[in-house]
C-alpha atoms as a PDB file:
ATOM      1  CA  UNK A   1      91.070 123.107  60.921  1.00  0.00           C
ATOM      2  CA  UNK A   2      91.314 124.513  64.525  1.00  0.00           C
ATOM      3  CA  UNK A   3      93.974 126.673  65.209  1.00  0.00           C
ATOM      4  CA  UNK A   4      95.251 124.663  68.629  1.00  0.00           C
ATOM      5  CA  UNK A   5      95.928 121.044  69.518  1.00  0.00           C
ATOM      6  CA  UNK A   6      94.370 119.780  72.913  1.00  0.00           C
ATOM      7  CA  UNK A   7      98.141 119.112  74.430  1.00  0.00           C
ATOM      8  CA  UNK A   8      97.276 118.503  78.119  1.00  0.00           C
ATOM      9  CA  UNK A   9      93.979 116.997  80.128  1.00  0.00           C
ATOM     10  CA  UNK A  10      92.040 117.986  83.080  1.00  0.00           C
ATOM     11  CA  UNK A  11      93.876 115.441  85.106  1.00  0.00           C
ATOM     12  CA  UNK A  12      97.408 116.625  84.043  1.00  0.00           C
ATOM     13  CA  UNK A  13      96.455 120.292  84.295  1.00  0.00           C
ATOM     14  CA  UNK A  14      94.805 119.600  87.780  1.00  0.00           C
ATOM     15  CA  UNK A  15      97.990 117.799  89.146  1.00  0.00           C
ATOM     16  CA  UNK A  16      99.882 120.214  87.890  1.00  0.00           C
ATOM     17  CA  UNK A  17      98.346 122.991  90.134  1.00  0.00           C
ATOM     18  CA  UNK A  18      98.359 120.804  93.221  1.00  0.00           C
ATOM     19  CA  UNK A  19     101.859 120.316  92.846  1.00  0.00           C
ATOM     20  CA  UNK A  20     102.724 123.867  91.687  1.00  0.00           C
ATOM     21  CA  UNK A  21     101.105 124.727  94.904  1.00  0.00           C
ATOM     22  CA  UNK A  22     102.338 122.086  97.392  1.00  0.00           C
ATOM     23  CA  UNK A  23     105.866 122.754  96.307  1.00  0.00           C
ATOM     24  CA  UNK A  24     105.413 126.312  97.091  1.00  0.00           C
ATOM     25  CA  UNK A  25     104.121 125.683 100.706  1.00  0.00           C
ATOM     26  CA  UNK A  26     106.828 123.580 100.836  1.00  0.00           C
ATOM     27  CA  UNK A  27     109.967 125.783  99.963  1.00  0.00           C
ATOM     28  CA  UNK A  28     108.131 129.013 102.179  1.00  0.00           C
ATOM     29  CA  UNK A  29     107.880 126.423 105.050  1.00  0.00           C
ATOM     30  CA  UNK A  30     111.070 124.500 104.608  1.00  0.00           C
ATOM     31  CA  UNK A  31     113.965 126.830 103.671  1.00  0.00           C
ATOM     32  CA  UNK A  32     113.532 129.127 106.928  1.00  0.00           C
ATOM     33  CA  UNK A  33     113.958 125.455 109.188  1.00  0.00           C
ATOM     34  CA  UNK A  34     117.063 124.871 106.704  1.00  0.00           C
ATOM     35  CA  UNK A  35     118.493 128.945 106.901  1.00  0.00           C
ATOM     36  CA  UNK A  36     117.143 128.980 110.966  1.00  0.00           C
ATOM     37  CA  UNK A  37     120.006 131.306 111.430  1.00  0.00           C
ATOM     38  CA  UNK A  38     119.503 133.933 108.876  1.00  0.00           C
ATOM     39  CA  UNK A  39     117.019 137.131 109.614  1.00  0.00           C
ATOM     40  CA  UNK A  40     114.954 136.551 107.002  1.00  0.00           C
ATOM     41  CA  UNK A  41     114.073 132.931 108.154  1.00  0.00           C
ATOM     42  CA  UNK A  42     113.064 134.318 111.306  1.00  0.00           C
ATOM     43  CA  UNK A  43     111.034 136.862 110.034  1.00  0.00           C
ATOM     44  CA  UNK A  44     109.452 134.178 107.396  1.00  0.00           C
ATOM     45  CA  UNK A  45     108.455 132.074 110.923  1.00  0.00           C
ATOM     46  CA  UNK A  46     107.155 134.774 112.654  1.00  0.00           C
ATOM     47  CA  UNK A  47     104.836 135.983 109.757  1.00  0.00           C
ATOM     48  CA  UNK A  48     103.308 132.359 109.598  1.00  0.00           C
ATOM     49  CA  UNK A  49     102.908 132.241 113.106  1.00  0.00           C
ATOM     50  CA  UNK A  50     105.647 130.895 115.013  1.00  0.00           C
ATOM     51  CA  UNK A  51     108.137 127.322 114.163  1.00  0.00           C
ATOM     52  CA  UNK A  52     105.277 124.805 115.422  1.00  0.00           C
ATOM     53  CA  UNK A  53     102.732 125.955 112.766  1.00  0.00           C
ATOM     54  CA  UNK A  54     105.529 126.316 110.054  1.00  0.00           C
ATOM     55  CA  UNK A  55     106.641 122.801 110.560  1.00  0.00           C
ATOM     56  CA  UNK A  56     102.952 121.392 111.173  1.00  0.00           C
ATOM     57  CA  UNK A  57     102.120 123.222 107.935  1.00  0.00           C
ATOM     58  CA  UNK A  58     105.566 121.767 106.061  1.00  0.00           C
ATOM     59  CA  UNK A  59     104.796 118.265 107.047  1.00  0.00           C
ATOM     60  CA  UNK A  60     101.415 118.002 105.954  1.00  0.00           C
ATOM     61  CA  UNK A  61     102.089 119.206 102.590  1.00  0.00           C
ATOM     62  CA  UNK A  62     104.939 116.498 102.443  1.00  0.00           C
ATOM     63  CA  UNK A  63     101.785 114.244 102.980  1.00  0.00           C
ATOM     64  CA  UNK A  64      99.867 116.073 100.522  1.00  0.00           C
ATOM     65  CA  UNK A  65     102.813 115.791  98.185  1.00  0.00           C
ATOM     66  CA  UNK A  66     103.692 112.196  98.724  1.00  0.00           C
ATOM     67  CA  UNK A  67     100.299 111.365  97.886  1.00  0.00           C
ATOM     68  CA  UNK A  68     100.067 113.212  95.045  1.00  0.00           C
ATOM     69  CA  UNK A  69     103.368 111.370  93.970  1.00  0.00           C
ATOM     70  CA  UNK A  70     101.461 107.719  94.733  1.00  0.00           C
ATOM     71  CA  UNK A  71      98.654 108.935  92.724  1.00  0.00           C
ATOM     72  CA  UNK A  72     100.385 110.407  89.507  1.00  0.00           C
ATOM     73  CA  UNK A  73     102.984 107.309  89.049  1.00  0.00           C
ATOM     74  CA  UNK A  74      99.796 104.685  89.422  1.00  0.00           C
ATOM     75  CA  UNK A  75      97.899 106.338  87.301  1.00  0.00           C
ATOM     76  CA  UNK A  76     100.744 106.705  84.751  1.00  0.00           C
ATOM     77  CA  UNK A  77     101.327 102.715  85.019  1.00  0.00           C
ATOM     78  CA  UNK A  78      97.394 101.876  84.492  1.00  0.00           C
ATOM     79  CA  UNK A  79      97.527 104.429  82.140  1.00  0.00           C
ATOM     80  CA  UNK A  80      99.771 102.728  79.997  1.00  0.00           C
ATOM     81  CA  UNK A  81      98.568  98.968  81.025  1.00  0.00           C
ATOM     82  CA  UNK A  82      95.107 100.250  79.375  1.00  0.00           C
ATOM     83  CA  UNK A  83      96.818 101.761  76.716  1.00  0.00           C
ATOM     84  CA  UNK A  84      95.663 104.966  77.392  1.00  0.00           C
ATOM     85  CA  UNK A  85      98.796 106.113  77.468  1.00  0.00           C
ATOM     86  CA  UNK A  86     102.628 105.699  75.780  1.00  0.00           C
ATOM     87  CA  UNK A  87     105.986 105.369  76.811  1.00  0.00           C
ATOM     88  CA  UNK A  88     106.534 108.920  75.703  1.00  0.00           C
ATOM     89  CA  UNK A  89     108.171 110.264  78.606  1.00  0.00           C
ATOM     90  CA  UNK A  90     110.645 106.993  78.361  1.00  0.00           C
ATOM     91  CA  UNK A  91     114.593 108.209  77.599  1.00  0.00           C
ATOM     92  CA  UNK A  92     115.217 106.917  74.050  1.00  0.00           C
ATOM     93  CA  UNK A  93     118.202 106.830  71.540  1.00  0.00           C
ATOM     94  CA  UNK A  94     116.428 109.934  70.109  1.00  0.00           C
ATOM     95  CA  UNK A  95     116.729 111.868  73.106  1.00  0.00           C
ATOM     96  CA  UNK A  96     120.217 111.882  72.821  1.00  0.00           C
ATOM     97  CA  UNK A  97     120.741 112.591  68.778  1.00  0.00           C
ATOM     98  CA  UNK A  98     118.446 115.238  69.610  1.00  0.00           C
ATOM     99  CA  UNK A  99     120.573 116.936  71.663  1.00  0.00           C
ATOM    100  CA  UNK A 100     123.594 116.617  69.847  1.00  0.00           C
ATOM    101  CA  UNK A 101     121.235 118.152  66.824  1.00  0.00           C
ATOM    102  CA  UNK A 102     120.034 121.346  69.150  1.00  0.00           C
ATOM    103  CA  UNK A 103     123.890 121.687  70.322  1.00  0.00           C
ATOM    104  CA  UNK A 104     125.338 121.991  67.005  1.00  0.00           C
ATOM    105  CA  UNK A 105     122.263 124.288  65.403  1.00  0.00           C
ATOM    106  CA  UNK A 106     123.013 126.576  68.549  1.00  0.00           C
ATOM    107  CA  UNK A 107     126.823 126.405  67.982  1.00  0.00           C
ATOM    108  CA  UNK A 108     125.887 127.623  63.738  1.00  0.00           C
ATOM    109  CA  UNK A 109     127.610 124.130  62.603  1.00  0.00           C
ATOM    110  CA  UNK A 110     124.686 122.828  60.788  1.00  0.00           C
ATOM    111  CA  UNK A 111     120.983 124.620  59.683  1.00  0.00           C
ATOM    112  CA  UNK A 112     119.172 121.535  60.873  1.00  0.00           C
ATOM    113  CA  UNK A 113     117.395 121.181  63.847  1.00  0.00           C
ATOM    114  CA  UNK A 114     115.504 118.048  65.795  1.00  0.00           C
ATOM    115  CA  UNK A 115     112.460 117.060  65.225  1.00  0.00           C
ATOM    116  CA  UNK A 116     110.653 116.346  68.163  1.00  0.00           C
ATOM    117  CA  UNK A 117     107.605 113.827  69.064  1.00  0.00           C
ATOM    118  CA  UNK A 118     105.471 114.455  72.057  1.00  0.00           C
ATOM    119  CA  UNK A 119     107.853 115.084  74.329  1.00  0.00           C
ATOM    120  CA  UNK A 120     111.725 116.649  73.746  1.00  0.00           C
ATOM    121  CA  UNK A 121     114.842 115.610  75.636  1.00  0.00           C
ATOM    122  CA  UNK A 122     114.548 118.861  78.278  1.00  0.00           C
ATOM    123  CA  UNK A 123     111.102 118.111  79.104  1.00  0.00           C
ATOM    124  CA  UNK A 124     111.956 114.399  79.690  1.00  0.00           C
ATOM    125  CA  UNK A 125     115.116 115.507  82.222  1.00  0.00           C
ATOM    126  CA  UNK A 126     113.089 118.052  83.969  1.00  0.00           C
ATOM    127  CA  UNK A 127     110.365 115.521  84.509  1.00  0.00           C
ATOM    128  CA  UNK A 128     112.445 112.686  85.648  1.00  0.00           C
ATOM    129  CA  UNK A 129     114.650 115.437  87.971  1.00  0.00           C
ATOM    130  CA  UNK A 130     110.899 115.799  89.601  1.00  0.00           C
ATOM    131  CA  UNK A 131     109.942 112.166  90.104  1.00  0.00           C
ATOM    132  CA  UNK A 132     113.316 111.065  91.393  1.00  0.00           C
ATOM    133  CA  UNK A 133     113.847 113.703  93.505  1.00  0.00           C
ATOM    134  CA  UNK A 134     110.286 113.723  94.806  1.00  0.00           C
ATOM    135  CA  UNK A 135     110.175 110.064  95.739  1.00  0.00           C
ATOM    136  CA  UNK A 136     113.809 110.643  97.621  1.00  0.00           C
ATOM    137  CA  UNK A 137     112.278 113.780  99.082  1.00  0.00           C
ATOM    138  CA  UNK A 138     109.540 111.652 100.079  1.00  0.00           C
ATOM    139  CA  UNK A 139     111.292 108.796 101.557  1.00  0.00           C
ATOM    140  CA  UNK A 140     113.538 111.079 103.501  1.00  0.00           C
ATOM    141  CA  UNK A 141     110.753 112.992 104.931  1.00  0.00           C
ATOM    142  CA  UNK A 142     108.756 110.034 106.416  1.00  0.00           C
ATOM    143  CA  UNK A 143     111.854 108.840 107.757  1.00  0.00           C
ATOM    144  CA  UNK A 144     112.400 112.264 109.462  1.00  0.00           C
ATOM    145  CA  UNK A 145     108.788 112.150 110.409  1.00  0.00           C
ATOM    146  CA  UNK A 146     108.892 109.188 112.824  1.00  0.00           C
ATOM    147  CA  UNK A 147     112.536 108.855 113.441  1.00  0.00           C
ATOM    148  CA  UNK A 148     112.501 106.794 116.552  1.00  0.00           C
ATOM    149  CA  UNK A 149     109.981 104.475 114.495  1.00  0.00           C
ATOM    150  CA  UNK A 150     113.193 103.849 111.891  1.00  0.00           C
ATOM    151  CA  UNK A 151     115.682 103.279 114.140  1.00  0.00           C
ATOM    152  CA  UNK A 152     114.192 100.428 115.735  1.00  0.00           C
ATOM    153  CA  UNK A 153     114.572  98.593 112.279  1.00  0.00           C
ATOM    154  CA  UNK A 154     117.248 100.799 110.621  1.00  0.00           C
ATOM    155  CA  UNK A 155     121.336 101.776 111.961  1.00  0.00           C
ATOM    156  CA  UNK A 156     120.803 105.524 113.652  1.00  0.00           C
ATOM    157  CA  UNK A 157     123.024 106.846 111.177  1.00  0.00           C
ATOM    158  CA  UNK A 158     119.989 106.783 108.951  1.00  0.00           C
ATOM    159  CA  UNK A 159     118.633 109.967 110.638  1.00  0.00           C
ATOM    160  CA  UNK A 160     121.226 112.414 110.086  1.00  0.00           C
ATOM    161  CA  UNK A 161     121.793 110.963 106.424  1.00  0.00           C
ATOM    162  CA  UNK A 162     117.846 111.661 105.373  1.00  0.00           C
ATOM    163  CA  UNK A 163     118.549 115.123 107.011  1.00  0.00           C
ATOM    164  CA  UNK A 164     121.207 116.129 104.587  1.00  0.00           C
ATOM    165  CA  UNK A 165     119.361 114.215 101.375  1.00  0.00           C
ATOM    166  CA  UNK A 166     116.415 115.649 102.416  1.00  0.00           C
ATOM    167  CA  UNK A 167     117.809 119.150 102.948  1.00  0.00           C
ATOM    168  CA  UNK A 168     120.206 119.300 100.241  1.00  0.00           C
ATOM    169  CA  UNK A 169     117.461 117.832  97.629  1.00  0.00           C
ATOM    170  CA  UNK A 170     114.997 120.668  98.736  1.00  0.00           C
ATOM    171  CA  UNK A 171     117.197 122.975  97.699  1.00  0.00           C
ATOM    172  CA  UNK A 172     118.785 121.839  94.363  1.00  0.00           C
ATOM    173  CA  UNK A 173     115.284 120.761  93.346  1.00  0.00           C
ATOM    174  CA  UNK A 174     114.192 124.630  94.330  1.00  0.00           C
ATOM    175  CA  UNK A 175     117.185 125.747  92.231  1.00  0.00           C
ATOM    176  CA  UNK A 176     115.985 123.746  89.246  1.00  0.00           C
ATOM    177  CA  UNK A 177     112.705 124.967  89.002  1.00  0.00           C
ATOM    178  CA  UNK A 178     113.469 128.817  89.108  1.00  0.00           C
ATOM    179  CA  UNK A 179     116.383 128.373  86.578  1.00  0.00           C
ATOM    180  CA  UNK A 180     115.628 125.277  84.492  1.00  0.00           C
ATOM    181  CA  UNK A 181     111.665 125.815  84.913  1.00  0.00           C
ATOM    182  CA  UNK A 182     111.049 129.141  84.931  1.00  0.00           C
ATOM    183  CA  UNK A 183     113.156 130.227  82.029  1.00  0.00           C
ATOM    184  CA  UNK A 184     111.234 127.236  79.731  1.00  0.00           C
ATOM    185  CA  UNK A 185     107.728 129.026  81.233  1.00  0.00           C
ATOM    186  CA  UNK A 186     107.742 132.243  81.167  1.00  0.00           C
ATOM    187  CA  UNK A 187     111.509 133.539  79.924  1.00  0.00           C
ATOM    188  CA  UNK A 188     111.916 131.616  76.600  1.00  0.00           C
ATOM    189  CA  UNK A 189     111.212 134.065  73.735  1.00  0.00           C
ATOM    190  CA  UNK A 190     109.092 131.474  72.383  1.00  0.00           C
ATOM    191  CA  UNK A 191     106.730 131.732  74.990  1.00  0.00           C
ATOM    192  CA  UNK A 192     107.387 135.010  77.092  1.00  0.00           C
ATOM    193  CA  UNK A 193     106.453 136.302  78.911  1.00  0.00           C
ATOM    194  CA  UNK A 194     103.948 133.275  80.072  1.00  0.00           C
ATOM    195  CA  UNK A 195     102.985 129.414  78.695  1.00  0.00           C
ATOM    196  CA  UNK A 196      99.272 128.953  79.530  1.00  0.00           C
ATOM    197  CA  UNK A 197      99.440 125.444  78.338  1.00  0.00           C
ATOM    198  CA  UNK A 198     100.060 123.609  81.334  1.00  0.00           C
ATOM    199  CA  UNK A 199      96.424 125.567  82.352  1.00  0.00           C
ATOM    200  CA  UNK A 200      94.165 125.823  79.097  1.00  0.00           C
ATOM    201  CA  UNK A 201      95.774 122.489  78.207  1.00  0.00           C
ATOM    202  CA  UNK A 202      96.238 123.924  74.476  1.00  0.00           C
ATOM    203  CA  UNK A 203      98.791 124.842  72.551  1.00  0.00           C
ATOM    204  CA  UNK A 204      98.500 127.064  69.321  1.00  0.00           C
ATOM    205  CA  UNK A 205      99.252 124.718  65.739  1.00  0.00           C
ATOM    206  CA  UNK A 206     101.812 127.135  64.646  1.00  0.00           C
ATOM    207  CA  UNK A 207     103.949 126.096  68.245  1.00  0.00           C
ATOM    208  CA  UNK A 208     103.639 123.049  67.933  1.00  0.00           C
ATOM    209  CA  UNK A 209     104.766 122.867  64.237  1.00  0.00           C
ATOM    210  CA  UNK A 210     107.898 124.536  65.541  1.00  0.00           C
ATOM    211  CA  UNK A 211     108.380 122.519  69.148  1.00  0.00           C
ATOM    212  CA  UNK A 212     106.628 119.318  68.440  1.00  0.00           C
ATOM    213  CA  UNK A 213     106.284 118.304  64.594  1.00  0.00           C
ATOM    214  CA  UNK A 214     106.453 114.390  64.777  1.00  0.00           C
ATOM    215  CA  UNK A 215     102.932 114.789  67.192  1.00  0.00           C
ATOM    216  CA  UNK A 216     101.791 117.030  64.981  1.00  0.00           C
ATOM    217  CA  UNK A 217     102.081 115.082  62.265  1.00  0.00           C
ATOM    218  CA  UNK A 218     100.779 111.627  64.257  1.00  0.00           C
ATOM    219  CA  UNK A 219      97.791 113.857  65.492  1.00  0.00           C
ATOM    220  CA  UNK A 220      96.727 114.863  61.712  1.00  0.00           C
ATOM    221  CA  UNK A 221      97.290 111.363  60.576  1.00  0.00           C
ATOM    222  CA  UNK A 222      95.713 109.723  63.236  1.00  0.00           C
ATOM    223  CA  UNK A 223      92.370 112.371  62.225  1.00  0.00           C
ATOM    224  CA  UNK A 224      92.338 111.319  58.934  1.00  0.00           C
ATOM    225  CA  UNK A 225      92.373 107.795  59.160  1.00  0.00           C
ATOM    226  CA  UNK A 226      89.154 108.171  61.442  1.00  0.00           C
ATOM    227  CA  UNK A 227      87.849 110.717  58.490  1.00  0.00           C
ATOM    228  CA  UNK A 228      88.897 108.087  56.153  1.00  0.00           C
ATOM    229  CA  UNK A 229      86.859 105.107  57.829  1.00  0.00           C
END
């Protein structure tokens, strides 16, 4: 029996790194235009080369990212049309048991703890955070992008308002991903000091008896009903 379980593909791990990336660019490029006044932005501007190539560098990755927002959320739907795919990412009943479950092992008021299917209740938060977020980070951007184009078929008042969403989402979506993120990637003792999942796109069996049984145990059903036929 191998000692892994194929957890993500080639497509998932590929996105991944394209948006890993993208969202870097974005925060080095973006954060200096929000912070103009502080002496590190300045010095951030200067070492990419002045503010025209920082912003001409900022707004095509928001392309870059809004396309590879387009891309991911039809592919998900065909995905599941073809039934490729389930509606495992979905908020469920479960989700929230769950976390009662977790809160009261972690508190010592009961030895059991949730059992969790392919996805757990953090992982489903942290990915809707990013889709939400990104499609208003999206839709604020392109309206920053050709502003006199939207006020000929918007109120003006829509300019400064995408300003502040857009600004104020950049950086709450920033703060989620080195808190929230980064302590579920690299700081967790379960998986410090780094999870290579996301880019072997395996996971060991003994982790995912312990983070995801109810998979598990679908996966090793699911392989011996095919031995079985």
């Amino acid at each position: 029996m191998k000692a892994y379980v194929v957890r993500f593909s080639k497509q998932q791990r590929t996105e991944h790194v394209l948006v890993m990336s993208t969202f870097l660019v974005l925060a080095v490029t973006g954060f200096p235009q929000k912070f103009f006044e502080a002496g590190w932005s300045q010095a951030v501007v200067n070492g990419i080369g002045g503010l025209d190539r920082v912003r001409w560098l900022h707004r095509a990755a928001g392309v870059l990212f809004s396309l590879l927002c387009g891309f991911h959320i039809a592919s998900a739907i065909f995905s599941v049309l073809l039934g490729k795919a389930s509606f495992a990412l979905i908020p469920s009943k479960k989700d929230f048991s769950d976390a009662i479950t977790t809160l009261r092992y972690y508190l010592g008021l009961s030895n059991d703890q949730a059992r969790f299917d392919r996805y757990d209740y953090r992982q489903k938060f942290e990915y809707w955070g990013l889709v939400l977020g990104g499609l208003l980070m999206v839709a604020t951007g392109y309206v920053l992008l050709a502003p006199i184009l939207v006020t000929k078929l918007f109120p003006g008042e829509v300019i400064p308002a995408a300003k502040v969403a857009h600004s104020n989402e950049g950086l709450m979506a920033f703060l989620v991903v080195i808190t929230w993120h980064i302590y579920n990637a690299h700081l967790n003792p379960d998986v410090f000091p780094f999870d290579t999942a996301i880019f072997t796109g395996k996971v060991s069996r003994h982790r995912m008896e312990h983070e995801h049984p109810l998979e598990l145990d679908r996966l090793d059903a699911t392989k011996g009903d095919k031995k079985g036929e």
